[in-house]
Protein backbone atom coordinates (compact mmCIF):
# COMPACT_ATOMS: atom_id res chain seq x y z
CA UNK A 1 -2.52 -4.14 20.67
CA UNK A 2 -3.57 -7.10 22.05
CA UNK A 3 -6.18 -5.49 24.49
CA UNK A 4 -7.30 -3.70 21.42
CA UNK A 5 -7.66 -6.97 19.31
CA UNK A 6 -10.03 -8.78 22.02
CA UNK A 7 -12.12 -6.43 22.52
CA UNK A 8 -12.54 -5.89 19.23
CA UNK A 9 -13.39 -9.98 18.82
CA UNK A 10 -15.60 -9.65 22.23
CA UNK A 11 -17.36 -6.43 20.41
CA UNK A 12 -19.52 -9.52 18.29
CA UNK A 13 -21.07 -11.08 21.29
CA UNK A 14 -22.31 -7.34 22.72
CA UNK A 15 -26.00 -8.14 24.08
CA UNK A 16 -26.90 -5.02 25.91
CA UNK A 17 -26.66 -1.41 25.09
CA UNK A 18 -24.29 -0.99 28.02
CA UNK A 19 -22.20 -3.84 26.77
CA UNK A 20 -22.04 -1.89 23.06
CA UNK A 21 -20.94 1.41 24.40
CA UNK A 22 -18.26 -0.12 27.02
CA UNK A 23 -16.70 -2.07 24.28
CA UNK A 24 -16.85 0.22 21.96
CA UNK A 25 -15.44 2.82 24.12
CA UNK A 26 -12.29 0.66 25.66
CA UNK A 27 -11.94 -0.60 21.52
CA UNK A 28 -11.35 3.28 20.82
CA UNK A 29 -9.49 3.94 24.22
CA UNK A 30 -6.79 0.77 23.28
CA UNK A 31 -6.64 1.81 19.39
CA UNK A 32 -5.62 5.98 20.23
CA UNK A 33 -2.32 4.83 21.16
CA UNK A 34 -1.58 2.62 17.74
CA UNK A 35 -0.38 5.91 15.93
CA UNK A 36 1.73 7.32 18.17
CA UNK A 37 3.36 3.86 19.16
CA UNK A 38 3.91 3.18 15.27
CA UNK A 39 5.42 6.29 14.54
CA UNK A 40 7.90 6.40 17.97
CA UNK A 41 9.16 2.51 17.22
CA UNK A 42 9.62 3.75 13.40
CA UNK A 43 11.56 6.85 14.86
CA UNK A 44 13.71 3.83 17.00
CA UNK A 45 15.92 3.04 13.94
CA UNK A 46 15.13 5.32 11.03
CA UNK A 47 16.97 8.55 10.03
CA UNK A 48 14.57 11.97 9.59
CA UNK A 49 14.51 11.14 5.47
CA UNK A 50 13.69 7.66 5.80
CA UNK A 51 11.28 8.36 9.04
CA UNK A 52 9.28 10.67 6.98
CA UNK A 53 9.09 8.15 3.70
CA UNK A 54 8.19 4.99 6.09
CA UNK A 55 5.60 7.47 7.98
CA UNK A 56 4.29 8.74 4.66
CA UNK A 57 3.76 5.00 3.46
CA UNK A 58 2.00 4.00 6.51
CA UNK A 59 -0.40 6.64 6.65
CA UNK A 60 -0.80 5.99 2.92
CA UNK A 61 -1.81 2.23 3.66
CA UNK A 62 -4.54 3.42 5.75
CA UNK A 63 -6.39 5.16 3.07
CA UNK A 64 -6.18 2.59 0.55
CA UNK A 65 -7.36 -0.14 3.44
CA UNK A 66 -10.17 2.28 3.54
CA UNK A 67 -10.95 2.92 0.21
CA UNK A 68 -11.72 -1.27 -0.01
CA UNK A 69 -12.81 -2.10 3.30
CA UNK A 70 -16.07 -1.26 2.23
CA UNK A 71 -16.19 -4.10 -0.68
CA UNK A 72 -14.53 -5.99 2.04
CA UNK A 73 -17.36 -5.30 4.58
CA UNK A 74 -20.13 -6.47 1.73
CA UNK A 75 -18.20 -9.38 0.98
CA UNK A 76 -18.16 -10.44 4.71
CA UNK A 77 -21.91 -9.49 4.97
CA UNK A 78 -23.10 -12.44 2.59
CA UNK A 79 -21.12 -15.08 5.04
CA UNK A 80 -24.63 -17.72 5.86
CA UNK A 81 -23.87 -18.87 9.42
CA UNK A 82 -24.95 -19.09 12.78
CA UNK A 83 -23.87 -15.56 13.23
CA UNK A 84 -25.15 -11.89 11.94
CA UNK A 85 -22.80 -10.58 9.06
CA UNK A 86 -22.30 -7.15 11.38
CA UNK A 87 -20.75 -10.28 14.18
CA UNK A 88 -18.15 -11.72 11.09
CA UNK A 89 -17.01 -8.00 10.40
CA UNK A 90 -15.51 -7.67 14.42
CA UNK A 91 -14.52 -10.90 14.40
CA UNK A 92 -12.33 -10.75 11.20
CA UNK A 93 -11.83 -7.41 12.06
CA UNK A 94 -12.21 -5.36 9.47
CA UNK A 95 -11.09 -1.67 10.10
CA UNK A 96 -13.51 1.13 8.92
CA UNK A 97 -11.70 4.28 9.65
CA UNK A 98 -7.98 4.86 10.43
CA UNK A 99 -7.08 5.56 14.33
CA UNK A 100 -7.67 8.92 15.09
């Protein structure tokens, strides 16, 4: 998780095209094993019933942080600073899609 935060920050100060696509591709390599890791540490002190409720509500959280990251993301964009709205939006780190 940590990995996966900093490169996400780092991902705002990209100046190449080589630079974008490395990020980009160790932000997605760090973030595939979120899931998994949340639902084994769940399965650490849960029973099946509760597992499956706790699993349900988590996966559920990811589609409402969807449905307003997008009013999030517009918010962010009208931040006036020394930086490009697109740079605010990795470094507060706003997520636009829910790990795969």
């Amino acid at each position: 998780m940590t990995c996966w935060g900093v490169f996400t920050i780092a991902h705002a100060w990209t100046k190449t095209n080589g630079m974008l696509i490395a990020f980009s591709l160790m932000i997605g390599l760090f973030e595939a094993g979120f899931y998994p890791t949340a639902c084994f540490y769940l399965s650490t002190f849960y029973t099946r019933y509760d597992l499956a409720i706790r699993i349900g509500l988590f996966y559920g959280m990811y589609a409402i942080a969807g449905a307003f990251s997008g009013a999030i993301a517009f918010g962010i964009f009208q931040i006036n600073g020394p930086l490009h709205g697109w740079q605010y939006l990795f470094i507060i780190g706003i997520p636009d899609h829910p790990p795969s």
